[in-house]
Protein backbone atom coordinates (compact mmCIF):
# COMPACT_ATOMS: atom_id res chain seq x y z
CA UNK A 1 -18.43 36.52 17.03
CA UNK A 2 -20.04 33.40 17.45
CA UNK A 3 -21.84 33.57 14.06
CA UNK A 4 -18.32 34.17 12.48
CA UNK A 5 -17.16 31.30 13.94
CA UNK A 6 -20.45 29.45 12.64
CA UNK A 7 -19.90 30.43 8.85
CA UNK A 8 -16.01 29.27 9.06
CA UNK A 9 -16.05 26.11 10.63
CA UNK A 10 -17.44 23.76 7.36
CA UNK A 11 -14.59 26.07 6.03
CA UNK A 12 -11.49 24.83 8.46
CA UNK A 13 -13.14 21.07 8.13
CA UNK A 14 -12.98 21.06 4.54
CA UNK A 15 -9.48 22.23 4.62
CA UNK A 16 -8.77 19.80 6.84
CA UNK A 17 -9.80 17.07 4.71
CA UNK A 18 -7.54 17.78 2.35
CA UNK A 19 -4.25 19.90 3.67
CA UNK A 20 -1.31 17.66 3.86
CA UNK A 21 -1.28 15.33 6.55
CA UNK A 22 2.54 14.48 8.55
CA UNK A 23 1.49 10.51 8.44
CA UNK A 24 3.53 8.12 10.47
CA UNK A 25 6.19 6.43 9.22
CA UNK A 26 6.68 2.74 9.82
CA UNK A 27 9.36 0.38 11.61
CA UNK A 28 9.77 -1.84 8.49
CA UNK A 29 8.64 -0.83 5.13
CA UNK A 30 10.33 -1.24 1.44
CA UNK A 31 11.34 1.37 -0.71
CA UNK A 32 8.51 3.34 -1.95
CA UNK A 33 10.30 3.46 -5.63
CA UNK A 34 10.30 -0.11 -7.47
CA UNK A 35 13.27 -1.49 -9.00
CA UNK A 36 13.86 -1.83 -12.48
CA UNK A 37 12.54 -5.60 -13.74
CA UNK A 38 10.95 -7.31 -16.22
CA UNK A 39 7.43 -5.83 -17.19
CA UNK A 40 4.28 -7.32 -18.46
CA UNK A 41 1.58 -6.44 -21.52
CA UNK A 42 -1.67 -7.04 -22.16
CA UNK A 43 -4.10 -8.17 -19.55
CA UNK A 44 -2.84 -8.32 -15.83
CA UNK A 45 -0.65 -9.69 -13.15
CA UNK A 46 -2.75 -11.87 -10.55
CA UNK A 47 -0.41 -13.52 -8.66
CA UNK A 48 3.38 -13.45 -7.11
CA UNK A 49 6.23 -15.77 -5.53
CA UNK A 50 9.40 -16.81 -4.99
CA UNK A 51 11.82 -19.51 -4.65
CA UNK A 52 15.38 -19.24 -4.64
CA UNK A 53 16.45 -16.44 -5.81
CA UNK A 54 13.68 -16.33 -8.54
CA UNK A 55 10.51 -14.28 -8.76
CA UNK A 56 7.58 -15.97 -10.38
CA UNK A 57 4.71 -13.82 -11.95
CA UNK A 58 1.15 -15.45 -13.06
CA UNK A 59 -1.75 -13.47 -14.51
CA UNK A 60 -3.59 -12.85 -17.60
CA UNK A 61 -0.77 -10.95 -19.77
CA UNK A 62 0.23 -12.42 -23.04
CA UNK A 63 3.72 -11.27 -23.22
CA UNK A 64 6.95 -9.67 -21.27
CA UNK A 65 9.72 -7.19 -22.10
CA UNK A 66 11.64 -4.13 -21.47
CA UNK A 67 9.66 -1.18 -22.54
CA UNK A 68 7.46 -2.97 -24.70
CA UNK A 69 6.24 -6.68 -24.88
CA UNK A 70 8.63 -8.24 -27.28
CA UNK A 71 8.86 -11.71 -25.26
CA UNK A 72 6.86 -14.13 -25.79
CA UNK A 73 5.73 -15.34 -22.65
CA UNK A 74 1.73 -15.63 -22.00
CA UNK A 75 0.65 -15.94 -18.29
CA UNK A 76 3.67 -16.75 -16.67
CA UNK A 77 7.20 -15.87 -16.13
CA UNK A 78 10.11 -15.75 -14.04
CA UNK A 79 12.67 -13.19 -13.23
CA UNK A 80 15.69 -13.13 -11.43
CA UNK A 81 15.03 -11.50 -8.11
CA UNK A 82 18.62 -9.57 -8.19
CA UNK A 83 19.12 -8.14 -11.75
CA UNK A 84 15.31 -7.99 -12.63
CA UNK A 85 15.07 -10.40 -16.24
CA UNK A 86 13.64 -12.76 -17.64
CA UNK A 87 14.81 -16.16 -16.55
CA UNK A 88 14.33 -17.78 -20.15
CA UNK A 89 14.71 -21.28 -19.10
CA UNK A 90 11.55 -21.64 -17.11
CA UNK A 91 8.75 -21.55 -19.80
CA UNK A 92 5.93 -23.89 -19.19
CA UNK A 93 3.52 -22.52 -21.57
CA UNK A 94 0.00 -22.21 -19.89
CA UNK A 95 -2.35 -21.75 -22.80
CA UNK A 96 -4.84 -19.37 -20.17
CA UNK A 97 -4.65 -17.70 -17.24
CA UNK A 98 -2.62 -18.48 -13.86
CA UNK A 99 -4.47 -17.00 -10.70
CA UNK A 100 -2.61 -18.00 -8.04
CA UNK A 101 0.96 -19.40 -7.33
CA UNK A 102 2.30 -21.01 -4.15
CA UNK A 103 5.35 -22.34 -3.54
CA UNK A 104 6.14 -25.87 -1.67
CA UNK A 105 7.49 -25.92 1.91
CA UNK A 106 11.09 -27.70 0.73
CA UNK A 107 11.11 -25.30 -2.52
CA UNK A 108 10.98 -28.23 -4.77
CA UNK A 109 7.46 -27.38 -6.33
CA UNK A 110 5.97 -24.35 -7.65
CA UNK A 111 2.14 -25.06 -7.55
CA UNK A 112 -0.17 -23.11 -9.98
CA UNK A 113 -3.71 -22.69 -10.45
CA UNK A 114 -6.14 -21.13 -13.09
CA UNK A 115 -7.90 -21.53 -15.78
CA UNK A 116 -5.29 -23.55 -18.03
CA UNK A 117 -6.04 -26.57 -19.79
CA UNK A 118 -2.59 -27.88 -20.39
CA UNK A 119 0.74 -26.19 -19.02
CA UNK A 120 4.66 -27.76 -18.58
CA UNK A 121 3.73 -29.90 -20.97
CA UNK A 122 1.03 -31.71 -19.42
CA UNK A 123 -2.35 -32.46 -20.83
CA UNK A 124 -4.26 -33.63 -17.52
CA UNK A 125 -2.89 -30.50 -15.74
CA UNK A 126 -5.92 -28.77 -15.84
CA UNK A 127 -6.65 -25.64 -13.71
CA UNK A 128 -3.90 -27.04 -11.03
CA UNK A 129 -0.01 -28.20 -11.51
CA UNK A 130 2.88 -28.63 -9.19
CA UNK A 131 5.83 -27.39 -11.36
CA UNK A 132 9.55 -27.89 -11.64
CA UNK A 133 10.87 -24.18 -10.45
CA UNK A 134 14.05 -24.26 -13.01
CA UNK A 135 11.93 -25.36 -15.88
CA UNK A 136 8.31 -25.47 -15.71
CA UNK A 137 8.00 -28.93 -16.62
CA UNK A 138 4.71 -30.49 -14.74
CA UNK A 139 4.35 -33.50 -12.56
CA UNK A 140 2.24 -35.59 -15.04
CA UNK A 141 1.86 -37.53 -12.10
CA UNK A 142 0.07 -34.69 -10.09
CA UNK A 143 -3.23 -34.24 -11.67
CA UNK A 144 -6.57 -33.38 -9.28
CA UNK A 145 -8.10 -31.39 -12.23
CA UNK A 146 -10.94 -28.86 -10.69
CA UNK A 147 -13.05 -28.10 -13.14
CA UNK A 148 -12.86 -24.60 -12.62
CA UNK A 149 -10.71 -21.66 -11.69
CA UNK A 150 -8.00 -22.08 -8.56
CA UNK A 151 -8.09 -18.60 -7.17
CA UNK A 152 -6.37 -19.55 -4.12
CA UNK A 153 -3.80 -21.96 -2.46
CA UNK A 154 -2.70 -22.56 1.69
CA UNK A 155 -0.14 -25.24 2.52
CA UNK A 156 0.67 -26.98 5.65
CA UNK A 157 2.61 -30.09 5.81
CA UNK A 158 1.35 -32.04 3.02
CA UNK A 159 -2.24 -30.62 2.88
CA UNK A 160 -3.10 -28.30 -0.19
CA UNK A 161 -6.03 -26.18 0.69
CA UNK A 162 -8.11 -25.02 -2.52
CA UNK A 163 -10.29 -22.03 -3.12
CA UNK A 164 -11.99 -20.60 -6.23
CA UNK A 165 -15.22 -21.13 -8.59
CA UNK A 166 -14.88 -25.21 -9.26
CA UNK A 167 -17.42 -27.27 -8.42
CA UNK A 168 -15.97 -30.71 -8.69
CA UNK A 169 -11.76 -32.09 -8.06
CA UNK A 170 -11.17 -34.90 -9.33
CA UNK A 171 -14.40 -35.74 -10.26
CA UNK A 172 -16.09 -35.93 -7.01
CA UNK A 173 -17.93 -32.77 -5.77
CA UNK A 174 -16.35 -30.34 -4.18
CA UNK A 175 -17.54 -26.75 -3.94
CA UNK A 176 -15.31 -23.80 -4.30
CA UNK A 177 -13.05 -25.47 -1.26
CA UNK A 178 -10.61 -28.53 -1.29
CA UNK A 179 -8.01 -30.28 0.21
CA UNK A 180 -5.53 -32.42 -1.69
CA UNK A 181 -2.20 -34.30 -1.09
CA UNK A 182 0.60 -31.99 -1.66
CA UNK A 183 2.75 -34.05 -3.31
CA UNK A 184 0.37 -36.92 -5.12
CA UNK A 185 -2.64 -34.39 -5.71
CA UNK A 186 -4.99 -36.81 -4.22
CA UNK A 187 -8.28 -35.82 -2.92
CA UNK A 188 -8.63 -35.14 0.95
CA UNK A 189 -11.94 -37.19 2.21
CA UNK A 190 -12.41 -35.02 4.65
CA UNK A 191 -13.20 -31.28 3.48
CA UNK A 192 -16.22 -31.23 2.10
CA UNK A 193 -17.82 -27.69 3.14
CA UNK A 194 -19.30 -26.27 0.53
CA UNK A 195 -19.76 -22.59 0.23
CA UNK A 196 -22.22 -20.66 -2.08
CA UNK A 197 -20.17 -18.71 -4.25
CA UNK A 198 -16.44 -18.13 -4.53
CA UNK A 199 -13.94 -18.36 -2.64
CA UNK A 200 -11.48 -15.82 -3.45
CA UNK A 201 -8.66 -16.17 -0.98
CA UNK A 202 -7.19 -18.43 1.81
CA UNK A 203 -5.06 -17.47 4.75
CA UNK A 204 -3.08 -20.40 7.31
CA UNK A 205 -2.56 -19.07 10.80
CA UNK A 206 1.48 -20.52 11.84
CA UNK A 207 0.24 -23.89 13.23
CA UNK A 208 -1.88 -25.10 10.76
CA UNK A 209 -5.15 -25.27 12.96
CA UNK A 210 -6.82 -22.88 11.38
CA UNK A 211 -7.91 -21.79 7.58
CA UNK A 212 -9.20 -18.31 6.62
CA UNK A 213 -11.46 -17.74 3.94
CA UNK A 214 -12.72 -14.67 1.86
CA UNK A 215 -15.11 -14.53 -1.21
CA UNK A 216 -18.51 -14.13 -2.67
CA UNK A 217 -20.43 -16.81 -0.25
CA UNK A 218 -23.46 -16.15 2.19
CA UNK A 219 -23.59 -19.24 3.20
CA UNK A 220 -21.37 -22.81 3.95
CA UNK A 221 -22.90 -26.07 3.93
CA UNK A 222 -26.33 -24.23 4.83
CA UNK A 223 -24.64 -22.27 7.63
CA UNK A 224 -25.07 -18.69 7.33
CA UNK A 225 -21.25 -16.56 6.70
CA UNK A 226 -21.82 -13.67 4.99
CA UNK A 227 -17.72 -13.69 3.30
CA UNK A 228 -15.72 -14.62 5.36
CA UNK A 229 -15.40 -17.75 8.04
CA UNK A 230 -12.71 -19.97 9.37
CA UNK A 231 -12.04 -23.44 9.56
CA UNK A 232 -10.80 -26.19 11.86
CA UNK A 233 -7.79 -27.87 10.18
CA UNK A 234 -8.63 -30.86 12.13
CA UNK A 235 -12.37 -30.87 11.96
CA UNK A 236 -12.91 -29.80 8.80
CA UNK A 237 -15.88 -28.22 10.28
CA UNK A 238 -16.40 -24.75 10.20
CA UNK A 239 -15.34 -22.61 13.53
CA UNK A 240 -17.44 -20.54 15.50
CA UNK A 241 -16.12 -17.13 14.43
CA UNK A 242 -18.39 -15.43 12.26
CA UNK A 243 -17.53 -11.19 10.93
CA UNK A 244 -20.51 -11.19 9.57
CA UNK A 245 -19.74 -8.86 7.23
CA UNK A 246 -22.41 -8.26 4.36
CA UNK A 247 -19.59 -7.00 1.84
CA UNK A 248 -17.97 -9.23 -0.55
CA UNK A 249 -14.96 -10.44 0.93
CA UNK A 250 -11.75 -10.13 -1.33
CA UNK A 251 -8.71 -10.73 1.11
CA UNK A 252 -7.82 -12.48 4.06
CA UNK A 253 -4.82 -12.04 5.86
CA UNK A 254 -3.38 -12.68 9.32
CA UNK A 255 -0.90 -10.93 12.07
CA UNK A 256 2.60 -13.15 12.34
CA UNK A 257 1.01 -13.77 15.56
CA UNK A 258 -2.01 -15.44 14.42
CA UNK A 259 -3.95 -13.02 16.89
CA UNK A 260 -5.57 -10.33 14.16
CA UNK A 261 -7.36 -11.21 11.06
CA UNK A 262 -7.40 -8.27 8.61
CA UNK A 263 -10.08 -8.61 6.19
CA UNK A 264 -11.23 -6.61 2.79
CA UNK A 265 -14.03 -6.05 0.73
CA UNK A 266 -15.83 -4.93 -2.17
CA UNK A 267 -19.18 -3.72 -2.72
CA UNK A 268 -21.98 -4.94 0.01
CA UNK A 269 -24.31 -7.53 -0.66
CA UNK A 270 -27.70 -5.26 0.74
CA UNK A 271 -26.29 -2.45 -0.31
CA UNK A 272 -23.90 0.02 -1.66
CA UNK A 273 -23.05 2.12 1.35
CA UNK A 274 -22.79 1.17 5.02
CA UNK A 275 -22.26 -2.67 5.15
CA UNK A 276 -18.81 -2.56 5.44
CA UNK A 277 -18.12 -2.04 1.91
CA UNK A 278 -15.00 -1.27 0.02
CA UNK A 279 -12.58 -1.50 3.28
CA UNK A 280 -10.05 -3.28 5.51
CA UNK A 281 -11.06 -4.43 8.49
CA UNK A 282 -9.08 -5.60 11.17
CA UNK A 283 -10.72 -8.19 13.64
CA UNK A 284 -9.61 -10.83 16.46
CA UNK A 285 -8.60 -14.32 15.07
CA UNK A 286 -9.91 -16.36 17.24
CA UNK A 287 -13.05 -14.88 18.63
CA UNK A 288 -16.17 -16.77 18.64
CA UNK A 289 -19.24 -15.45 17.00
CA UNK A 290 -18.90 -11.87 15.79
CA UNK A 291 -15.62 -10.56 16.99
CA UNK A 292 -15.61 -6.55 17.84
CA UNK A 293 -13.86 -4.11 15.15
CA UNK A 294 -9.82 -3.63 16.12
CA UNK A 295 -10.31 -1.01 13.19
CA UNK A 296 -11.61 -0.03 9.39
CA UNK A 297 -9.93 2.34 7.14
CA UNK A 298 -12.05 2.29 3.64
CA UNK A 299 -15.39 3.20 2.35
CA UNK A 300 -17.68 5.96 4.86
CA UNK A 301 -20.83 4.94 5.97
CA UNK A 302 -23.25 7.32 3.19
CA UNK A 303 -21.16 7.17 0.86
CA UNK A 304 -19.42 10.68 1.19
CA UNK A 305 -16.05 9.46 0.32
CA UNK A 306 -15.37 5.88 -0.93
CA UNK A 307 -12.22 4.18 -1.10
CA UNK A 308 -12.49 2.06 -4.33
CA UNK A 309 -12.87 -1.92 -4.08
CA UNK A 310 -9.76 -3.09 -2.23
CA UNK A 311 -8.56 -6.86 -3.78
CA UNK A 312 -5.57 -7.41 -2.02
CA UNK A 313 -3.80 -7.38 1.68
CA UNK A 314 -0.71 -8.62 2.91
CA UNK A 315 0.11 -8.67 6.40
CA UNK A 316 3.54 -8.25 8.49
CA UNK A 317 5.43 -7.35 11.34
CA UNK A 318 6.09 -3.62 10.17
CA UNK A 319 2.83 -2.82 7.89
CA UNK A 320 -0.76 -4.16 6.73
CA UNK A 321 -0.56 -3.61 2.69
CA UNK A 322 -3.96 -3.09 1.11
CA UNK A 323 -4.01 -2.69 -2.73
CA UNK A 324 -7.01 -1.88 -5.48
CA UNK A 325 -8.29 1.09 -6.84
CA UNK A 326 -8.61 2.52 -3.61
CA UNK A 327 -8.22 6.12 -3.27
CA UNK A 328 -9.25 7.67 0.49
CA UNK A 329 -7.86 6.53 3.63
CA UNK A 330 -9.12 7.63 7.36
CA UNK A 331 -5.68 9.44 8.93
CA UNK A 332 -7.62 8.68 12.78
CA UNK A 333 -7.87 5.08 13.89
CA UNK A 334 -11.87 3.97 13.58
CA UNK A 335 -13.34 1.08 15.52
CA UNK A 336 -16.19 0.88 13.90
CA UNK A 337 -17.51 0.46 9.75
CA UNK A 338 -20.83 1.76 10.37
CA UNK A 339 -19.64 5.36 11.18
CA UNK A 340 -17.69 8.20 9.29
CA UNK A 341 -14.39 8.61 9.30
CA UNK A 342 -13.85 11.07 12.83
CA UNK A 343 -10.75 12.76 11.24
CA UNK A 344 -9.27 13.78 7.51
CA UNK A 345 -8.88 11.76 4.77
CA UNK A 346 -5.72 11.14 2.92
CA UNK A 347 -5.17 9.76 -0.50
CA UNK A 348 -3.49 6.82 -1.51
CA UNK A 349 -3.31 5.73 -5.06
CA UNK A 350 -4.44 1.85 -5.41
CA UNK A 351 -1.80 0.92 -2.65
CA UNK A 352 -0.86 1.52 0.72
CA UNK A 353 0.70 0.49 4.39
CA UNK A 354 -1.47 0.94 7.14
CA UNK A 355 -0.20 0.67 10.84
CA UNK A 356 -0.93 -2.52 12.15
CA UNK A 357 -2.58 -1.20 15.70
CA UNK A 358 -4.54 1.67 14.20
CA UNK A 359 -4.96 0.92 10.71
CA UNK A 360 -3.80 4.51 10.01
CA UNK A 361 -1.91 5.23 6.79
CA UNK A 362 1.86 5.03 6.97
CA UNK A 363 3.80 7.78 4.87
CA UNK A 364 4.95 4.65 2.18
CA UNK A 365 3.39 6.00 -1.06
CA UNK A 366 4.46 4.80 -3.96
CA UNK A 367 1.15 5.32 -5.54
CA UNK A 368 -0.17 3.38 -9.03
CA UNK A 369 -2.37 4.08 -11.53
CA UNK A 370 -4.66 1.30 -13.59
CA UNK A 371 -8.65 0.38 -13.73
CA UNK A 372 -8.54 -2.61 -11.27
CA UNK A 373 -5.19 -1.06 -9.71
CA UNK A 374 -3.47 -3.43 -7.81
CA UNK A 375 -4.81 -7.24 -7.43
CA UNK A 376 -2.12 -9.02 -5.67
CA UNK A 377 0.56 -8.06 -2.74
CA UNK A 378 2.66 -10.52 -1.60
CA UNK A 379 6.04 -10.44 0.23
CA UNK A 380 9.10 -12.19 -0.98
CA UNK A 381 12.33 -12.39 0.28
CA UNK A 382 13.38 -9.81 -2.34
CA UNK A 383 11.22 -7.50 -0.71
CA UNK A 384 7.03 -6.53 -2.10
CA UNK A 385 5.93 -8.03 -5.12
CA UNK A 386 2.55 -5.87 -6.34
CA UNK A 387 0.82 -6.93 -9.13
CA UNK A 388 -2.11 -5.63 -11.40
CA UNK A 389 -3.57 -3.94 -14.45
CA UNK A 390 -1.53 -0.84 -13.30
CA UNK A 391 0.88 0.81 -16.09
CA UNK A 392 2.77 3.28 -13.87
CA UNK A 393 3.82 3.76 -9.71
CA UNK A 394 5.41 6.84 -8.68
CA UNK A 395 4.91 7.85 -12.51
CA UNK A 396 7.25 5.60 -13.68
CA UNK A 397 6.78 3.01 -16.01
CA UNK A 398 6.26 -0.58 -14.14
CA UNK A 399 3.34 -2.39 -16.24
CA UNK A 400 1.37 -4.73 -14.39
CA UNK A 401 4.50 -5.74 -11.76
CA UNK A 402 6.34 -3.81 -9.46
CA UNK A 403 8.83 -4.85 -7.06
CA UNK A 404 9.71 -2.73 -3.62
CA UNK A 405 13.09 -3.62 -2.41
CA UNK A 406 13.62 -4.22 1.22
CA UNK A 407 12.44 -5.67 4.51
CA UNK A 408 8.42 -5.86 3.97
């Protein structure tokens, strides 16, 4: 009997892993089918927001439509947030790629960075641009010109935090992280940290005190971060709390109450398999040197089951989004990235809602297909906006954008 039980048991945990798992559903999640809206061809969608009641989309498409891309309208658009079209009278032209989009406190300004050389009209707009939101006409006036990609913006009163690949604003040096004047796009004196490599996204906690980074980087100013740190808004000096965590960082997010950071990652910097790799982790905010694991959901220590880069995470009161080309999620909360998964896996598609306390999958599935997947999640007042390379979610036909009506 007990060598029956012996020669069934990989058996039962095999079927385990995969059987259909009765995931919990969540206070406050969108609709897991998108809305009909505008789509987008050729290239990808990087980046998402909204002011008014009008959706902005940046990226690396060259053109928009309704089945097929018979608009011109190369890396960025707007759409009505109720009926889903085109808005045609905001065209501002970029002649390359927007990578991120933020919009002003008051609404007044649409700021966009990327790798543009002129855009609104504006010749000295380079690679950053505060924009009129009915018409995409620039502020010649506001001009900082990195020299390089803006993959990230944070706003807080009148200070525009920067992060991406340039190496100079304005002509003076500054590495991969800025500050400028929100309104005149002059330089801020003060933040001068520079990190190693990119910095590939920037999170605010509700005061202001604080700024969140994730990219590339092992180091800041000669400090050792391995891809993630946090800065003092007021110091400009880098904080003591240090994850530590030797996987490139891709996303930064925090908890509405500033007390969880919720951090993912690509591929690790040692190695492929056990450094954190390919996950979301969810850490204290405000811990000093390397805070302990809340939870991970993402890639297994080994290797046995990875979950696919994940490039994107969004962060509210009902749900932690995660989007990439993820693919298999831990259904048992895990405090630790350096261990296995102790329960089944589930699958989720490039996208997903995780429970904020447990980092478990929620049952919101809408699923997408694509190479890269998903790249950006961000929510709007008109609900999620996902963006990406993806063609299809739920099966359906949503190229590169897809909008989830409903509380986020």
């Amino acid at each position: 009997m007990r060598a029956l039980v012996r020669r069934v048991l990989p058996i039962t945990v095999a079927a385990l892993l995969l059987a259909p798992l009765a995931l919990p559903s969540a206070r406050a999640v969108p609709s897991p089918t998108a809305a009909s809206t505008l789509q987008f061809y050729g290239g990808e969608v990087r980046a998402v927001a909204q002011i008014g009641t009008t959706i902005y989309v940046g990226g690396s498409f060259t053109s928009v439509g309704y089945g097929s891309g018979t608009i011109a309208r190369a890396y960025l658009a707007a759409l009505d947030a109720s009926s889903g079209l085109l808005v045609e009278r905001f065209n501002p032209k970029p002649d390359n790629a927007i990578d991120s989009l933020l919009k002003s406190t008051d609404g007044t300004r649409l700021y966009a960075g990327g790798l543009f050389n002129r855009i609104g009209g504006c010749t000295p707009c380079d690679r950053l641009a505060a924009l009129d939101p009915a018409t995409g006409t620039a502020n010649p006036s506001f001009h900082p010109q990195p020299n390089a990609s803006v993959l990230k913006m944070a706003l807080y009163g009148r200070t525009l935090y920067l992060g991406g690949k340039f190496t100079t604003v304005a002509g003076v040096a500054r590495l991969r992280l800025a500050a400028v004047d929100a309104i005149t796009g002059g330089l801020g004196t003060k933040l001068t940290l520079a990190p190693n490599q990119a910095v590939r996204d920037l999170a605010l906690n509700s005061t202001g005190s604080t700024l969140y980074l994730a990219g590339s980087f092992t180091s800041i100013s000669g400090t050792t971060r391995y891809n993630f740190a946090s800065v003092g808004a007021a110091s400009r000096a880098l904080t003591a709390w240090n994850p530590n965590i030797h996987a490139s960082g891709w996303g930064v997010a925090l908890s509405p109450d500033n007390a969880t950071a919720y951090l993912t990652t690509a591929d690790g910097n040692e190695s492929i398999c056990g450094a954190g790799h390919e996950s979301v982790i969810a850490m204290p905010a405000s811990a000093s040197g390397t805070p302990p694991v809340k939870w991970h959901n993402g890639g297994d220590r080994g290797c046995p089951f990875n979950s696919g880069d994940i490039n994107a995470v969004e962060a509210t009161a009902g749900a932690v989004y995660i989007g990439g080309h993820l693919t298999n999620l831990c259904t048992v909360k895990n405090t630790s990235y350096t261990t296995p998964c102790p329960g089944a896996l589930t699958v989720r598609s490039h996208v997903a809602a995780l429970d904020p306390a447990t980092g478990v999958p929620l049952s919101w599935n809408p699923g997408a297909d694509g190479n890269r997947g998903v790249l950006t999640i961000q929510a709007i007042p008109a609900g999620l906006g996902v963006g990406g390379d993806f063609q299809r979610t739920n099966g359906v036909l949503h190229s590169r954008y897809a909008l989830f009506r409903g509380t986020a």
